[in-house]
C-alpha atoms as a PDB file:
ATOM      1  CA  UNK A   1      -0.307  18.039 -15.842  1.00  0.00           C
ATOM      2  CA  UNK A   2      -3.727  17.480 -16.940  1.00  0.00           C
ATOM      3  CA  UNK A   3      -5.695  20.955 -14.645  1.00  0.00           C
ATOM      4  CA  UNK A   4      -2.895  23.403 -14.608  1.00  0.00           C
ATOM      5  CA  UNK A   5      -4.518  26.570 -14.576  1.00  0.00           C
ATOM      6  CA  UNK A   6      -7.030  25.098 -12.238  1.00  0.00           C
ATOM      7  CA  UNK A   7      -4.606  23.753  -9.781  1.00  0.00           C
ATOM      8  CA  UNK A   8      -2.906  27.371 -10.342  1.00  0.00           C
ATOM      9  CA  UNK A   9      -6.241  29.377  -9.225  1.00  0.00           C
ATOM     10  CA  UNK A  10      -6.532  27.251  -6.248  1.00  0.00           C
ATOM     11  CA  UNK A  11      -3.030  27.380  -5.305  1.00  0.00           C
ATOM     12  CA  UNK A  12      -2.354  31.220  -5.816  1.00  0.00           C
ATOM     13  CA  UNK A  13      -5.793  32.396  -4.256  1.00  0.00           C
ATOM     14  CA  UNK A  14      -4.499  32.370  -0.872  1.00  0.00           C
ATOM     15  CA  UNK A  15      -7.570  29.908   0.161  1.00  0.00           C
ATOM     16  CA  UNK A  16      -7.143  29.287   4.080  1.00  0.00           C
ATOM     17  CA  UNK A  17      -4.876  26.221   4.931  1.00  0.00           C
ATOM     18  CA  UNK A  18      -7.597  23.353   6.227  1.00  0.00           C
ATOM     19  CA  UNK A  19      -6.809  23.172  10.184  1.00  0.00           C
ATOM     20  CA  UNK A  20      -5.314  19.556  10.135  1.00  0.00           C
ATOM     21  CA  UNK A  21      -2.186  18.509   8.676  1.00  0.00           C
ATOM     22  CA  UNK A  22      -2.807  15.988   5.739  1.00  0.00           C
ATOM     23  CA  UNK A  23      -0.723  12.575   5.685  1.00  0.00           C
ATOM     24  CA  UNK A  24       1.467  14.227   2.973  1.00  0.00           C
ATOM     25  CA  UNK A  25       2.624  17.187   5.084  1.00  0.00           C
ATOM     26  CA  UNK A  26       2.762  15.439   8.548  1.00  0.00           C
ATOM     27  CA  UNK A  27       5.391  13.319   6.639  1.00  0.00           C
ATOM     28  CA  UNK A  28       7.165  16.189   4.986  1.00  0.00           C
ATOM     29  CA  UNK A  29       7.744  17.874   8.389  1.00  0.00           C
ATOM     30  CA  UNK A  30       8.965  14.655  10.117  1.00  0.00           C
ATOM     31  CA  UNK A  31      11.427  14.549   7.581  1.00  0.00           C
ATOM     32  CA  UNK A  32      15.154  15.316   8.003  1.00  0.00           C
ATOM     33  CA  UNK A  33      15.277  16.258   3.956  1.00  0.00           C
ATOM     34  CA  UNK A  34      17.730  20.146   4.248  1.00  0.00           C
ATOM     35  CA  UNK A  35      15.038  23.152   3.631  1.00  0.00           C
ATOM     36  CA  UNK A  36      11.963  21.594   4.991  1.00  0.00           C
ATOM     37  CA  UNK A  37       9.497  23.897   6.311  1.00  0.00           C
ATOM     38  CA  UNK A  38       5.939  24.164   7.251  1.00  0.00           C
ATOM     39  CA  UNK A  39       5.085  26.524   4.364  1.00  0.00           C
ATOM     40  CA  UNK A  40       6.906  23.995   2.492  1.00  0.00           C
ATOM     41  CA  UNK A  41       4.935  21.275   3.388  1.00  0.00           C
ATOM     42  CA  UNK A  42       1.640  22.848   3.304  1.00  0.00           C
ATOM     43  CA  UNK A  43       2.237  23.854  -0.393  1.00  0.00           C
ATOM     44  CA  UNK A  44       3.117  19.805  -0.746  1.00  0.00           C
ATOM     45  CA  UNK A  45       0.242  19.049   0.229  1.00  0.00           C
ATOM     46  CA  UNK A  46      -1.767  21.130  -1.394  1.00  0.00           C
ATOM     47  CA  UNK A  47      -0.519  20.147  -4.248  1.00  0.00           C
ATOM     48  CA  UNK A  48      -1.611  16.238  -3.042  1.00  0.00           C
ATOM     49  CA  UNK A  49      -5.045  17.448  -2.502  1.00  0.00           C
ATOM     50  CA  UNK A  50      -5.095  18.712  -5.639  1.00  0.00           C
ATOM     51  CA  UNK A  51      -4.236  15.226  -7.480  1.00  0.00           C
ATOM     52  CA  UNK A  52      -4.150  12.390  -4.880  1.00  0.00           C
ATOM     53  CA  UNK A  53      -6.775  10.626  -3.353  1.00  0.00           C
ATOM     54  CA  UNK A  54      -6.544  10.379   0.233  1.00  0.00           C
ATOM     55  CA  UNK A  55      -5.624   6.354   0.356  1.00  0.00           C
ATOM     56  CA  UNK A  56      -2.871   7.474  -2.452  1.00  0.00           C
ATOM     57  CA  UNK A  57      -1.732  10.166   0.049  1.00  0.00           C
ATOM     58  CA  UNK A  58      -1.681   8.065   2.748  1.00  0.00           C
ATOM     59  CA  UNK A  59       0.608   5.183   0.677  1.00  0.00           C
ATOM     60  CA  UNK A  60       2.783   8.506  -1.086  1.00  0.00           C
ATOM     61  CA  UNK A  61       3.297  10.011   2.566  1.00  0.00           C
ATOM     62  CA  UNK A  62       5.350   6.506   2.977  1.00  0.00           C
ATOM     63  CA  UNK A  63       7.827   7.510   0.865  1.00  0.00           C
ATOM     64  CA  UNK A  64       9.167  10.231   2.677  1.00  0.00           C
ATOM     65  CA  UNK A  65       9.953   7.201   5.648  1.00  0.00           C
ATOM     66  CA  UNK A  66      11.204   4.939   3.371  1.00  0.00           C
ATOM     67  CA  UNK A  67      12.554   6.138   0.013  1.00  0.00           C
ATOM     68  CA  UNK A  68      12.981   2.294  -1.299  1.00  0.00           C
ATOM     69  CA  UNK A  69       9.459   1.820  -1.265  1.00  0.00           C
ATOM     70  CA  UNK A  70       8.760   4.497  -3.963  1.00  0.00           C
ATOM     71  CA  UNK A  71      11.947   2.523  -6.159  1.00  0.00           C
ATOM     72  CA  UNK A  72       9.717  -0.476  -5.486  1.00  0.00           C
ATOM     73  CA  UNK A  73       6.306   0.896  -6.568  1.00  0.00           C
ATOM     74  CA  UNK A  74       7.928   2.013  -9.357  1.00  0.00           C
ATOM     75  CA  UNK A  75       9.685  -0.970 -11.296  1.00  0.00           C
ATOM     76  CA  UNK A  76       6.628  -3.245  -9.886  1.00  0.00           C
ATOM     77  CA  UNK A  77       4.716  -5.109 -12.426  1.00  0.00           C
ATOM     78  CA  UNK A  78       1.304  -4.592 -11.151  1.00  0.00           C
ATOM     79  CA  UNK A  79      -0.964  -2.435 -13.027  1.00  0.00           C
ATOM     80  CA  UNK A  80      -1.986  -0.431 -10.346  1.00  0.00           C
ATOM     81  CA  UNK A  81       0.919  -0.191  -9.059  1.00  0.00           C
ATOM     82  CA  UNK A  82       1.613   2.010 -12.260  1.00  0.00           C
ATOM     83  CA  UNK A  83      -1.247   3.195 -12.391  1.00  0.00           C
ATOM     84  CA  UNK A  84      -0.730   4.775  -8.910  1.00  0.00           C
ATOM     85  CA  UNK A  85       3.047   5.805  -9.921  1.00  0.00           C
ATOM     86  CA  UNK A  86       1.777   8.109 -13.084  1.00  0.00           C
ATOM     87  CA  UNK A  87      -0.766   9.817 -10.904  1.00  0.00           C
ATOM     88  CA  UNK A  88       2.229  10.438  -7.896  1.00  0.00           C
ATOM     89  CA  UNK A  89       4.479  11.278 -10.905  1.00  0.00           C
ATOM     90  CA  UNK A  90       1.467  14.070 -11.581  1.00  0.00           C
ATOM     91  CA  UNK A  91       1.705  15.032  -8.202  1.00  0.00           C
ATOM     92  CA  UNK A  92       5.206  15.196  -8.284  1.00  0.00           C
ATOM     93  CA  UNK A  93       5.260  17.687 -10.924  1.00  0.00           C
ATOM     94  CA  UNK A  94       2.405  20.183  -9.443  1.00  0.00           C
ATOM     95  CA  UNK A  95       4.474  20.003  -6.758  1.00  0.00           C
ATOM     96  CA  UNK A  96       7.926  21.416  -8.323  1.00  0.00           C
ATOM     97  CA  UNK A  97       6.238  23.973 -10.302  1.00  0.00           C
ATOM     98  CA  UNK A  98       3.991  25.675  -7.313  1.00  0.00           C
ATOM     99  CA  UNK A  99       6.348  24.746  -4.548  1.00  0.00           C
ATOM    100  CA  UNK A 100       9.531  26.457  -5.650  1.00  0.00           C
ATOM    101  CA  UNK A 101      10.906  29.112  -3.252  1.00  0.00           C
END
């Protein structure tokens, strides 16, 4: 994690949601993963806007449709396809340490 106190601040301030659903979260919440929930999902993806680009959200928010495609993205051998899998692997882990319940 390269911004941690700064993705803290943001994430503890209790800034408004934004009023639309990012591509992250509308894929969390059509998601039949146990203990999904709209608080849930909003944390997700604030944690996405916090270290995603929107066209990396949109291809992340993929994953949550089709699992494999993550397994591919991750043993490919194109640079930015692992270029794109440390930044999601960023993501991943501001995620599990402000999302916990």
């Amino acid at each position: 994690m390269r911004r941690p106190i700064a993705i803290a601040a943001v994430l503890l301030s209790g800034a408004a949601p934004a009023a639309q659903a990012g591509p992250i979260e509308r894929a969390c919440l059509s998601s039949d993963r146990p203990g999904i929930s709209r608080a849930v999902c909003g944390c997700i993806q604030q944690a996405a806007d916090l270290t995603l680009s929107t066209r990396d959200q949109r291809m992340a928010a993929n994953f949550f449709r089709d699992p494999h495609k993550a397994q591919e993205m991750r043993t490919s051998d194109r640079r930015s396809d692992a270029e794109f899998w440390e930044r999601y692997r960023s993501f991943g882990e501001t995620a599990e340490v402000f999302c916990r319940n």
